[in-house]
PDB file of N, CA and C in Angstrom:
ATOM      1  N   UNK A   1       0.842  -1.188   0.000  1.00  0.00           N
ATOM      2  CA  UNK A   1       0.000   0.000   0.000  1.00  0.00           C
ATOM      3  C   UNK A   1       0.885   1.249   0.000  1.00  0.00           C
ATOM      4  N   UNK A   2       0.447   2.043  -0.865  1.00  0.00           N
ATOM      5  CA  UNK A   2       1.549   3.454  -1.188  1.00  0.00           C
ATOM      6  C   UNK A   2       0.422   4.602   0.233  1.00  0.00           C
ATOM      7  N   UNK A   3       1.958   4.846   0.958  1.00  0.00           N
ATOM      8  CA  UNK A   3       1.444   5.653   2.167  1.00  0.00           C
ATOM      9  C   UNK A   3       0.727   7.580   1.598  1.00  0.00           C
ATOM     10  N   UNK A   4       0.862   7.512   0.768  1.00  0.00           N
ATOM     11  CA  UNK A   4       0.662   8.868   0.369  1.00  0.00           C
ATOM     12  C   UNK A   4      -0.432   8.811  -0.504  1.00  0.00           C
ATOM     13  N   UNK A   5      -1.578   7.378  -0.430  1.00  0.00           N
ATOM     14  CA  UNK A   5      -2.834   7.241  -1.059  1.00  0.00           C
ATOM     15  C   UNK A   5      -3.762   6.338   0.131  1.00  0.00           C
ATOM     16  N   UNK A   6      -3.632   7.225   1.677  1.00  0.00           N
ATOM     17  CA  UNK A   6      -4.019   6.274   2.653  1.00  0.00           C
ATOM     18  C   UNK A   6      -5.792   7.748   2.867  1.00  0.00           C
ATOM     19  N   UNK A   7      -6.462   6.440   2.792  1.00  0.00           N
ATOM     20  CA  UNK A   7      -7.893   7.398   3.038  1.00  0.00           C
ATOM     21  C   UNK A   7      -8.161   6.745   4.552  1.00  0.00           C
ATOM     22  N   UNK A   8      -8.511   7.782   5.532  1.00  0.00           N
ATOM     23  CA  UNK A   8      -9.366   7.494   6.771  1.00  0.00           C
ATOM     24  C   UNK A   8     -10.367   7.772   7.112  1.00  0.00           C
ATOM     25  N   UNK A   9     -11.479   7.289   7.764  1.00  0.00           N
ATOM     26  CA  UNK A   9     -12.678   7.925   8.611  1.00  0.00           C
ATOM     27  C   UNK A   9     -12.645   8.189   9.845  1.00  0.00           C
ATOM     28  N   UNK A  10     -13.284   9.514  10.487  1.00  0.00           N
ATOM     29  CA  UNK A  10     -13.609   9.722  11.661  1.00  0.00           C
ATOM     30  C   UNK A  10     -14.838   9.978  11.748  1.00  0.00           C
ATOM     31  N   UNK A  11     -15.484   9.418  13.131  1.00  0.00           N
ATOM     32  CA  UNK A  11     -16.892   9.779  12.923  1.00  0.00           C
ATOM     33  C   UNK A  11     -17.406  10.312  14.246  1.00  0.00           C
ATOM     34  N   UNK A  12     -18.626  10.976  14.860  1.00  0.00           N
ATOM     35  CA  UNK A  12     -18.809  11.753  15.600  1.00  0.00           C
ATOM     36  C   UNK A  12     -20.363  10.896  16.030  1.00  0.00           C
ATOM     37  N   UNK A  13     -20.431  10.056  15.203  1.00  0.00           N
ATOM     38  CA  UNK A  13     -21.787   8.868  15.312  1.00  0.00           C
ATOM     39  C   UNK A  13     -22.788   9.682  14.417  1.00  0.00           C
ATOM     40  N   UNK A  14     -22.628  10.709  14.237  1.00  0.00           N
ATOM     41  CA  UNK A  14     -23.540  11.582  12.940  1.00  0.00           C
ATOM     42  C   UNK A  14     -22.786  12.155  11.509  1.00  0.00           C
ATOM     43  N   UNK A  15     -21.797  12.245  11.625  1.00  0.00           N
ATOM     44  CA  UNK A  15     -21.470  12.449  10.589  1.00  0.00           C
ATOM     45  C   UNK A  15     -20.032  12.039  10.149  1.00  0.00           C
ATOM     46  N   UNK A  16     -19.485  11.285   9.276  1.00  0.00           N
ATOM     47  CA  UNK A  16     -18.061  10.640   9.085  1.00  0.00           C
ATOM     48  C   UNK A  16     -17.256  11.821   8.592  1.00  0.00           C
ATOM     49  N   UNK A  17     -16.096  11.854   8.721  1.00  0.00           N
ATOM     50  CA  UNK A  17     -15.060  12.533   8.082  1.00  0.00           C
ATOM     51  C   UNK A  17     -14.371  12.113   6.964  1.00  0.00           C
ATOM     52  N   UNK A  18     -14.023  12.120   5.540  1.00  0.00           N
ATOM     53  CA  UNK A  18     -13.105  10.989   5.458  1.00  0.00           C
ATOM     54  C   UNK A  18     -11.876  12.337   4.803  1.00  0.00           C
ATOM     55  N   UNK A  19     -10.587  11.799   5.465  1.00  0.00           N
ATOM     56  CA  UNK A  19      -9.500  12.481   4.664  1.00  0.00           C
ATOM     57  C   UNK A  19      -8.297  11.717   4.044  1.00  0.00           C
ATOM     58  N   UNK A  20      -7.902  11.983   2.752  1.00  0.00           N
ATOM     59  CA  UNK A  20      -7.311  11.522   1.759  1.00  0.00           C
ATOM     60  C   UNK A  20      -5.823  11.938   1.673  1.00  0.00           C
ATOM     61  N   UNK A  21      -4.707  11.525   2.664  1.00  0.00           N
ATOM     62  CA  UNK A  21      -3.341  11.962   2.779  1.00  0.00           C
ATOM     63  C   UNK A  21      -3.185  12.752   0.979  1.00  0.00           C
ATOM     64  N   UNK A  22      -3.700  11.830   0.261  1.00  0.00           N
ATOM     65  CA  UNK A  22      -2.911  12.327  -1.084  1.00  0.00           C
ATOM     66  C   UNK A  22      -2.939  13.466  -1.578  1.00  0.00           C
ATOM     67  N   UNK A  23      -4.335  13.773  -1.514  1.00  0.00           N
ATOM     68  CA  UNK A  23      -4.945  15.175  -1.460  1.00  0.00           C
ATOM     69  C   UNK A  23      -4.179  16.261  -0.848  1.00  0.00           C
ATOM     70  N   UNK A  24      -4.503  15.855   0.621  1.00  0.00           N
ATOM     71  CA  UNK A  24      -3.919  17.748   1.279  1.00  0.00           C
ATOM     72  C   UNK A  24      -2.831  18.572   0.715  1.00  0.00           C
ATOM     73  N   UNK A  25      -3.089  19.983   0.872  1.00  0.00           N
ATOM     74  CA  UNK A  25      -1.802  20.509   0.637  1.00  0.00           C
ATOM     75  C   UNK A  25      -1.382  21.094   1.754  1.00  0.00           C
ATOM     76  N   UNK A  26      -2.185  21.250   3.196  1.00  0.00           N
ATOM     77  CA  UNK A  26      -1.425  21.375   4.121  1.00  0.00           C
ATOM     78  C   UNK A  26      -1.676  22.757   4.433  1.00  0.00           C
ATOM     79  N   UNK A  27      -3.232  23.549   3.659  1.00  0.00           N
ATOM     80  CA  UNK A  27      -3.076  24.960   3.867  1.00  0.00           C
ATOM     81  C   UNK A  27      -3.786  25.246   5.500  1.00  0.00           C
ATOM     82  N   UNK A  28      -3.999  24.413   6.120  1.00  0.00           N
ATOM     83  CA  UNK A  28      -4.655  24.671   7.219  1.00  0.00           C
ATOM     84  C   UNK A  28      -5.589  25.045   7.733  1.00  0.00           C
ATOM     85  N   UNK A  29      -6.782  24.680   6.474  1.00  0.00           N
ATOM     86  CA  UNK A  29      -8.029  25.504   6.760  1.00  0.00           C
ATOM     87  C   UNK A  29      -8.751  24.728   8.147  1.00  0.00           C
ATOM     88  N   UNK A  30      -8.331  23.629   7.848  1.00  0.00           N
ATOM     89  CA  UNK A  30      -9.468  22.404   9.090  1.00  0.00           C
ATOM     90  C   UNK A  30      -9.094  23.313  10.339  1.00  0.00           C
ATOM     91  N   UNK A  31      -7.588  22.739  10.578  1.00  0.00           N
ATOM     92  CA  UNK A  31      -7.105  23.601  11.693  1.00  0.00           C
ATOM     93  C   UNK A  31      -7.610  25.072  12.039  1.00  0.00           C
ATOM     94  N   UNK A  32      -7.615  25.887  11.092  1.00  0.00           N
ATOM     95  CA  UNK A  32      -7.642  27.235  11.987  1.00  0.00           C
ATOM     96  C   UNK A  32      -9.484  27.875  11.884  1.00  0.00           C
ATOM     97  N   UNK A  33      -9.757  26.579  11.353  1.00  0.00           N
ATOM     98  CA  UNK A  33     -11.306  26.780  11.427  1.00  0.00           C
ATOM     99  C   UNK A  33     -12.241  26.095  12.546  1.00  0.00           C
ATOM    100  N   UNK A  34     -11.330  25.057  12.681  1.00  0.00           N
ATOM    101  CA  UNK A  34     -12.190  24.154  13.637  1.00  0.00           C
ATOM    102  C   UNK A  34     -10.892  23.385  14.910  1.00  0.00           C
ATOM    103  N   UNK A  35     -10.393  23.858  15.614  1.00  0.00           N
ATOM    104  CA  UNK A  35      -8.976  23.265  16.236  1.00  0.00           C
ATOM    105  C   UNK A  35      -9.691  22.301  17.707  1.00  0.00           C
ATOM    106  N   UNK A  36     -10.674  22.527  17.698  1.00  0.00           N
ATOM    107  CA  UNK A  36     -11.229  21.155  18.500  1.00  0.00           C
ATOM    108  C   UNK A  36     -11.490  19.934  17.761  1.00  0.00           C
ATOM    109  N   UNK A  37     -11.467  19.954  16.888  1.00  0.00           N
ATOM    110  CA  UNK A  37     -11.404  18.644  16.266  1.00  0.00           C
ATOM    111  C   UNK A  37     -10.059  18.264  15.383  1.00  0.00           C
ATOM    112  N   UNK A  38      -9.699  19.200  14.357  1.00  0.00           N
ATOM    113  CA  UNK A  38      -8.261  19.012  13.854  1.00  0.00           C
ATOM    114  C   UNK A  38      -7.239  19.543  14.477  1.00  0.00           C
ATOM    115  N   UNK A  39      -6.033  18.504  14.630  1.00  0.00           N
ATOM    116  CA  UNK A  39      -5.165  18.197  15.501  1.00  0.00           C
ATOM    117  C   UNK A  39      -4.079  17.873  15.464  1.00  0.00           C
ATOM    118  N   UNK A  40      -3.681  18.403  13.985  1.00  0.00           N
ATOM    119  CA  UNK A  40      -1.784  17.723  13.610  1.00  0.00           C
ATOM    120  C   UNK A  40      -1.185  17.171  14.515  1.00  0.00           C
ATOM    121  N   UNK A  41      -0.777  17.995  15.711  1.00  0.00           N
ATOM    122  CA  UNK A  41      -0.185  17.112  16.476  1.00  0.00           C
ATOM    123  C   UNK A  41      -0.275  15.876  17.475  1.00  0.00           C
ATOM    124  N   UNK A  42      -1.850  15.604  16.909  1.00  0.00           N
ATOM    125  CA  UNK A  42      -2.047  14.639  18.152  1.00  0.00           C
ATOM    126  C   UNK A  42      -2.445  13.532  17.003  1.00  0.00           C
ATOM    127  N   UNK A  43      -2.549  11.974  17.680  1.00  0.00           N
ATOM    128  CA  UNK A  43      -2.560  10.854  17.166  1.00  0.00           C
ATOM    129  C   UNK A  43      -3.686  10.409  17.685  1.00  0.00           C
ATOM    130  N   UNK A  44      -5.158   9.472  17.022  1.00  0.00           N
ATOM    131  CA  UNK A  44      -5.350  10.426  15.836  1.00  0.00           C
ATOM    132  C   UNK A  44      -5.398  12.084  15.827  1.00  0.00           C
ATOM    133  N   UNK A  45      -5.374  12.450  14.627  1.00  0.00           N
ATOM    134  CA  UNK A  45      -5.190  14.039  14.423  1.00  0.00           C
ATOM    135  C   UNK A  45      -6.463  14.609  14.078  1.00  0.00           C
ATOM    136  N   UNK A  46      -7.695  14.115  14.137  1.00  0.00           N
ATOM    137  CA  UNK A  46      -8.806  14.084  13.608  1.00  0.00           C
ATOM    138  C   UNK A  46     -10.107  13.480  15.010  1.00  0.00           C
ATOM    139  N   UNK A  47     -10.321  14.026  15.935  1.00  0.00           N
ATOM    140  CA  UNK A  47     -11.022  14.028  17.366  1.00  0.00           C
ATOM    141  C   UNK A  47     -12.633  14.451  16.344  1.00  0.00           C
ATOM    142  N   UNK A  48     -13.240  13.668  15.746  1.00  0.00           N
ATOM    143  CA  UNK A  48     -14.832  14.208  15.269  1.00  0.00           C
ATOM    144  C   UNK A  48     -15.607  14.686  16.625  1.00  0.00           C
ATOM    145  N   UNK A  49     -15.448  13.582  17.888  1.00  0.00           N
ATOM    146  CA  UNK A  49     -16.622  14.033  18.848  1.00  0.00           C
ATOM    147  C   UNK A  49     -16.195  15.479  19.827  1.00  0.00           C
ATOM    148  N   UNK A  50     -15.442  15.951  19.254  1.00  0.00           N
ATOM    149  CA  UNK A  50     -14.784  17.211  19.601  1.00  0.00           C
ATOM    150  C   UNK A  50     -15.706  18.884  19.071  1.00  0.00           C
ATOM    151  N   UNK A  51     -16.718  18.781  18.271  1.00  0.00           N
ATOM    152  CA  UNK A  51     -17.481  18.943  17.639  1.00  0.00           C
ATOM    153  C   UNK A  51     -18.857  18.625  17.205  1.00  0.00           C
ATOM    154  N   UNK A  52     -19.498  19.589  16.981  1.00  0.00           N
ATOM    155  CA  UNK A  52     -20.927  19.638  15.932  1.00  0.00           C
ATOM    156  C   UNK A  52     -20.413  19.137  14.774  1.00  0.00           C
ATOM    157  N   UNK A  53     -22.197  18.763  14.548  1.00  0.00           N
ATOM    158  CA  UNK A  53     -21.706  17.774  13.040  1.00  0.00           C
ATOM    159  C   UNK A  53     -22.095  19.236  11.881  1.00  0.00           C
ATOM    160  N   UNK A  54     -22.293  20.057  12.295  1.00  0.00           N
ATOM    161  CA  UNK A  54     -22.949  21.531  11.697  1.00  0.00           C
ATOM    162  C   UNK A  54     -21.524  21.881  11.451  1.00  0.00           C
ATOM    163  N   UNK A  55     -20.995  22.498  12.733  1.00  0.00           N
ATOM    164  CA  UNK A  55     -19.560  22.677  12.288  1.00  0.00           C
ATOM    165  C   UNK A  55     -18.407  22.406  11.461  1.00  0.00           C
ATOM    166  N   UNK A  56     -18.502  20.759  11.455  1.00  0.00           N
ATOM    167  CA  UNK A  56     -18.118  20.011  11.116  1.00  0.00           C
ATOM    168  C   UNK A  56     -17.712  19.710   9.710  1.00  0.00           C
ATOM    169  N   UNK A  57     -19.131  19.974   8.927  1.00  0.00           N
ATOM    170  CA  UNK A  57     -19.169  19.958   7.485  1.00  0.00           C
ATOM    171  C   UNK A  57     -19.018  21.556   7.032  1.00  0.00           C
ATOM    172  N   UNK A  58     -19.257  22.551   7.976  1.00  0.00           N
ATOM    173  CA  UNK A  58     -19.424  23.661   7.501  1.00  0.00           C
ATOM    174  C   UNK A  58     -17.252  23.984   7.753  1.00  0.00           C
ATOM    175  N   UNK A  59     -16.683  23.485   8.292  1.00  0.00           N
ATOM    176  CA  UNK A  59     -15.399  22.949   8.316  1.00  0.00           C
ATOM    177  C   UNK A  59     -14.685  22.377   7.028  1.00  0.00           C
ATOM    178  N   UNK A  60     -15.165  21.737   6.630  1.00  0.00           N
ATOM    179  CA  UNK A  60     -14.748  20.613   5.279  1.00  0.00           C
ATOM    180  C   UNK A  60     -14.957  21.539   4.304  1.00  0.00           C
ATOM    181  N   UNK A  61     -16.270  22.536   4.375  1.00  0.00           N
ATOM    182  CA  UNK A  61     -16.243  22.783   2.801  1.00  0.00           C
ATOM    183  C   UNK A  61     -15.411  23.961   2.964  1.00  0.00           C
ATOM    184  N   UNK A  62     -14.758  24.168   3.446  1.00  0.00           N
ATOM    185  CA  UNK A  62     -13.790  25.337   3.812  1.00  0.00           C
ATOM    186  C   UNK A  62     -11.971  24.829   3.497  1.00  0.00           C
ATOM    187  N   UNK A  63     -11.866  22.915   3.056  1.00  0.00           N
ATOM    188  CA  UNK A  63     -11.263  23.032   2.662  1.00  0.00           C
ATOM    189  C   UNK A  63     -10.379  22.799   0.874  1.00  0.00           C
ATOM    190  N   UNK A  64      -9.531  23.782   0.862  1.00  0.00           N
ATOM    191  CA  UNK A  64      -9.326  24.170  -0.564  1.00  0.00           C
ATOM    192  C   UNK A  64      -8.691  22.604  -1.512  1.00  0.00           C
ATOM    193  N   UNK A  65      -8.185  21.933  -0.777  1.00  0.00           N
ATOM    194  CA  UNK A  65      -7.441  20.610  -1.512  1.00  0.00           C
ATOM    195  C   UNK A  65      -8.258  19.717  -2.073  1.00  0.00           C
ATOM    196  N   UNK A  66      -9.689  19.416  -1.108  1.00  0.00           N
ATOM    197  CA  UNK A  66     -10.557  18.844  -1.336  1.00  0.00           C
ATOM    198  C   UNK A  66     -10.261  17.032  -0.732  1.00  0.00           C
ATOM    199  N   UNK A  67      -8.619  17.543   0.270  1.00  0.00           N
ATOM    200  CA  UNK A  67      -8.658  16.157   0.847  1.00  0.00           C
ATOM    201  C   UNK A  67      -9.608  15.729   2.097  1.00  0.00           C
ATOM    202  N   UNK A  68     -10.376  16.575   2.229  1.00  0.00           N
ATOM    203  CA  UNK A  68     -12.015  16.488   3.542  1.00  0.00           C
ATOM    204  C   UNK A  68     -12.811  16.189   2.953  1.00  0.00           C
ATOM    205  N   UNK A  69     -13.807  15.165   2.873  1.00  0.00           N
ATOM    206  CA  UNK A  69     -15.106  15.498   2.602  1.00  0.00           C
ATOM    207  C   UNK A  69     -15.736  14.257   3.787  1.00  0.00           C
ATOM    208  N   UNK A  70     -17.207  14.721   3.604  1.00  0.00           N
ATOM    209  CA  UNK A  70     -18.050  14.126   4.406  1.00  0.00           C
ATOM    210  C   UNK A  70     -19.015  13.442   3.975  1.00  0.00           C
ATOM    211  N   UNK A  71     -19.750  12.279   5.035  1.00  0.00           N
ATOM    212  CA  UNK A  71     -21.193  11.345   4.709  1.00  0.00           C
ATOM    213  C   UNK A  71     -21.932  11.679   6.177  1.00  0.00           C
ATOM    214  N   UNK A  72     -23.090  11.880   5.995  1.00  0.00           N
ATOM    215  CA  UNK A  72     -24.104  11.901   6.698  1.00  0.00           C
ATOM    216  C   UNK A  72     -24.210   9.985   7.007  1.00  0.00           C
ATOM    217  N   UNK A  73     -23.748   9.983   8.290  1.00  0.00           N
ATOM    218  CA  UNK A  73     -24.486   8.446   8.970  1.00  0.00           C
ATOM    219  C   UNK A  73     -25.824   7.980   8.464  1.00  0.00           C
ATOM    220  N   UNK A  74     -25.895   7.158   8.015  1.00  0.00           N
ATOM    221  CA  UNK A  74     -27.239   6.286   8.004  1.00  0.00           C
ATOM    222  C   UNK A  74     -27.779   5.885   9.519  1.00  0.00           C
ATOM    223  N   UNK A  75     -28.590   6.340   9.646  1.00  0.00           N
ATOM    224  CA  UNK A  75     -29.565   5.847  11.103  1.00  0.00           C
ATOM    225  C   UNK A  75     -30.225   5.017  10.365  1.00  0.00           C
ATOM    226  N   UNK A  76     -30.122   3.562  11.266  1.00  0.00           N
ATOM    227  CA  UNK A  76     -31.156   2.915  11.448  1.00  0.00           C
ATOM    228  C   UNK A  76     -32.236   2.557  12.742  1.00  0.00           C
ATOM    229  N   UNK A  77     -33.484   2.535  12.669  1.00  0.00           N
ATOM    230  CA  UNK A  77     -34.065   2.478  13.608  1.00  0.00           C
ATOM    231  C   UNK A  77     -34.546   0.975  13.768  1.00  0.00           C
ATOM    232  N   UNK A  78     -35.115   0.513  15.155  1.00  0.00           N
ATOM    233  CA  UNK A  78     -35.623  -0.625  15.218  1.00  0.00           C
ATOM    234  C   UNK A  78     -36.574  -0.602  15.417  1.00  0.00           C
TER     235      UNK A  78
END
């Protein structure tokens, strides 16, 4: 597996994160938009329940690389 085409999810139980190493360019929008949830320096770097899921996406589309994007959870009910 080539490390510089690694996709992850984070999820907040409402809404997933997914980010695409290959993508970023590192301009820092997550960070200086939302720093309770993005987290360079911490492992993971990506805390979703740190956050609204409002925030959250309104976060992502803020960034320019397009290595963020998001899925709305499927609820299922019983």
């Amino acid at each position: 597996m080539n490390s510089n085409d690694l996709t992850k999810e984070y999820t907040n139980g409402e809404v997933t994160i997914v980010w695409k190493n290959g993508l970023c360019k590192h301009a820092a929008e997550c960070v200086k938009n939302n720093p309770d949830v993005f987290k360079p320096k911490e492992k993971p770097w990506i805390i979703a329940e740190n956050s609204t899921t409002e925030k959250i996406i309104e976060t992502i589309k803020k960034c320019p690389s397009g290595a963020l994007t998001y899925f709305i959870n499927n609820e299922t009910t019983t």
